[in-house]
C-alpha atoms as a PDB file:
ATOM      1  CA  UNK A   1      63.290  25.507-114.196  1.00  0.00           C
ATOM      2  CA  UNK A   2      61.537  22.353-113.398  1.00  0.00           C
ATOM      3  CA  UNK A   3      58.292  24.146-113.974  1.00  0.00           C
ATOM      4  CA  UNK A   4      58.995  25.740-116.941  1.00  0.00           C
ATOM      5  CA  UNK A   5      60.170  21.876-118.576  1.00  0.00           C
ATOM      6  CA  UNK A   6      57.484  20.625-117.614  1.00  0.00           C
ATOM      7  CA  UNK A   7      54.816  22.762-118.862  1.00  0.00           C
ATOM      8  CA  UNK A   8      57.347  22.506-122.558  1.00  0.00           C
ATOM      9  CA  UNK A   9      56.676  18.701-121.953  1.00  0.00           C
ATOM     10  CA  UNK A  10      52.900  19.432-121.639  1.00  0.00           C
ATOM     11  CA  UNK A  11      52.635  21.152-124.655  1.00  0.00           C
ATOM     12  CA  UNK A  12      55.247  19.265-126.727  1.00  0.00           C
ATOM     13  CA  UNK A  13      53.230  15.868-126.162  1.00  0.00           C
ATOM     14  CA  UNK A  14      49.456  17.780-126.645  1.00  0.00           C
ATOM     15  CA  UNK A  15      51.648  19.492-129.506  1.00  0.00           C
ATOM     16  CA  UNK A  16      52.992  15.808-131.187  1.00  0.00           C
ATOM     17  CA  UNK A  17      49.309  13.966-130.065  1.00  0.00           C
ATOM     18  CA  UNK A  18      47.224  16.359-132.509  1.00  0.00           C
ATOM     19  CA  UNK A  19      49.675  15.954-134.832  1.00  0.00           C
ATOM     20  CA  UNK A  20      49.769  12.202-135.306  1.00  0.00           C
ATOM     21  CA  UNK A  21      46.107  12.802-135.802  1.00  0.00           C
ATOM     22  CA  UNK A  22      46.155  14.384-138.362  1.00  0.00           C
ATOM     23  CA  UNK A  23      48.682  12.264-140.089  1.00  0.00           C
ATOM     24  CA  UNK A  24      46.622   9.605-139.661  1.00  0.00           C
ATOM     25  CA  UNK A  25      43.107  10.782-140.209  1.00  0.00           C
ATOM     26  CA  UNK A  26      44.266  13.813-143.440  1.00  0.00           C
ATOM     27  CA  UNK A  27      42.255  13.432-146.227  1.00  0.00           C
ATOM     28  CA  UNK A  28      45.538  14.154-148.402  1.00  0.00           C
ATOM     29  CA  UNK A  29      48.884  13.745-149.046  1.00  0.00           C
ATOM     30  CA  UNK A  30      49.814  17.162-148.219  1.00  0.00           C
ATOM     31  CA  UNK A  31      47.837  16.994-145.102  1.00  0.00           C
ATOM     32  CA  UNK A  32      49.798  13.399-143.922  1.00  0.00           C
ATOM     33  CA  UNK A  33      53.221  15.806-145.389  1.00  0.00           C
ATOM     34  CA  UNK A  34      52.212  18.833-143.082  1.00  0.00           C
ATOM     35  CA  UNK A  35      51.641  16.512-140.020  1.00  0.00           C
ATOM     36  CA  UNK A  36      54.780  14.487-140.576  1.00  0.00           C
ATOM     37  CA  UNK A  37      56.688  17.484-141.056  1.00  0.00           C
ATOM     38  CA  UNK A  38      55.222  18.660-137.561  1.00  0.00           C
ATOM     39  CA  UNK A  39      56.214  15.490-135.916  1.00  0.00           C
ATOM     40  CA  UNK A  40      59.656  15.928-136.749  1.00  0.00           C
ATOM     41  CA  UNK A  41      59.773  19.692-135.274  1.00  0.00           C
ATOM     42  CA  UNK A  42      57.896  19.222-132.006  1.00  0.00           C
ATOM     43  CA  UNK A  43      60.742  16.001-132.133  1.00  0.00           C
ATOM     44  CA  UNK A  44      63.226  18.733-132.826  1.00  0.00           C
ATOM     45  CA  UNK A  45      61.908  20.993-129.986  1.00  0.00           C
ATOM     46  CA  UNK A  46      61.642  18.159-127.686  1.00  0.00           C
ATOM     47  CA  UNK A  47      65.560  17.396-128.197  1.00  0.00           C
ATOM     48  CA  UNK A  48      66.528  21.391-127.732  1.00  0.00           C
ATOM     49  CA  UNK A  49      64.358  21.643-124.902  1.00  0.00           C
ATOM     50  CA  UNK A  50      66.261  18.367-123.246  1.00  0.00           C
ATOM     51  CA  UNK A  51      69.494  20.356-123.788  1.00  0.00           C
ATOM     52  CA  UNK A  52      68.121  23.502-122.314  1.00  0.00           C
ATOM     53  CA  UNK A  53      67.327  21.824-119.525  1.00  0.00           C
ATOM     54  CA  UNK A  54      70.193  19.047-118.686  1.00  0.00           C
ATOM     55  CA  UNK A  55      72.345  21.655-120.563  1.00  0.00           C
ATOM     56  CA  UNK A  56      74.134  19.317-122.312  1.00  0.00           C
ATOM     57  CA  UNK A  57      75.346  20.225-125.704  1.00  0.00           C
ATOM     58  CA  UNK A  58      76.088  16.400-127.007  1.00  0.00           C
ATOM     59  CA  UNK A  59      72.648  16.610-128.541  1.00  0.00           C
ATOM     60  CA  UNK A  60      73.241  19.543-130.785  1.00  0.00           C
ATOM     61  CA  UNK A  61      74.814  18.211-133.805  1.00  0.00           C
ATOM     62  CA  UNK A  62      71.851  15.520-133.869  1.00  0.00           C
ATOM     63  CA  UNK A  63      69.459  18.657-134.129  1.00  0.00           C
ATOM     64  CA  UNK A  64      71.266  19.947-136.502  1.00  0.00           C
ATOM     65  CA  UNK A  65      71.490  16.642-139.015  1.00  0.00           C
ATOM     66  CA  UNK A  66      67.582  16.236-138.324  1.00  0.00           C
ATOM     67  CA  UNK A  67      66.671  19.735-139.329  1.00  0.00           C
ATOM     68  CA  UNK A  68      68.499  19.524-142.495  1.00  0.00           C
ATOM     69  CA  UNK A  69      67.087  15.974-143.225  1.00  0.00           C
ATOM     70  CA  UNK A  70      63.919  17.250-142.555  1.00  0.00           C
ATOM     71  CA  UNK A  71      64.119  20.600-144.838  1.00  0.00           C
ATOM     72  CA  UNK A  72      65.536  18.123-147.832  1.00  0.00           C
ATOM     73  CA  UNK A  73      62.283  15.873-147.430  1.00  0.00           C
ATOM     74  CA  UNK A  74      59.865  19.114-147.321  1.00  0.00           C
ATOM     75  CA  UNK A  75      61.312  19.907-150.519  1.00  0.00           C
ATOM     76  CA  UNK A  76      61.393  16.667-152.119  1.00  0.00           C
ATOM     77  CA  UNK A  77      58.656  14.874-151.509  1.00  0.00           C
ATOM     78  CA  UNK A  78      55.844  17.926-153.004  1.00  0.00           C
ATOM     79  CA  UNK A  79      58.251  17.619-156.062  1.00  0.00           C
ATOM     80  CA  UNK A  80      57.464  14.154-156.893  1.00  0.00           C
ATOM     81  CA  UNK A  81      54.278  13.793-155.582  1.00  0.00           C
ATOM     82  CA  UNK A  82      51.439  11.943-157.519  1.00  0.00           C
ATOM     83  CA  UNK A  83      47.701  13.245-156.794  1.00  0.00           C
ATOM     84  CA  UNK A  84      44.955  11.808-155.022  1.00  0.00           C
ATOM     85  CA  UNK A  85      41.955  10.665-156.589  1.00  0.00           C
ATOM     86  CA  UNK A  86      38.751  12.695-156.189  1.00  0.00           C
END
């Protein structure tokens, strides 16, 4: 199991690294939205993964708040978006 967590860790961090470079380098808005809204999922994974693995279930109702906080920003922010120049 310790294996397995690890390796999830490995690819979580790569995972969240080439994320937060592309929300910092994107040429758009909906690039920076895309990468942001990545963030919070590997985040997401990261959590459910730490419950897998210390199997404790505390954490659960966090994941649960985030992912609906997160699905009411993807839908809001495209709404009122303004558009980039050029």
């Amino acid at each position: 199991m310790t294996v397995t967590m690890t390796i999830a860790g490995i690819f979580l961090v790569l995972a969240a690294l080439l994320s937060m470079f592309r929300l910092l380098r994107g040429p758009s808005t909906l690039d920076r939205l895309v990468a942001l809204e990545m963030v919070a999922s590997v985040s997401l994974s990261g959590m459910a993964a730490w419950a897998a693995f210390s199997q404790e279930s505390a954490v659960l109702p966090a994941l649960v708040a985030l992912a609906l906080l997160g699905f009411i920003g993807s839908i809001s922010v495209p709404r009122f978006r303004v558009r980039d120049r050029g």
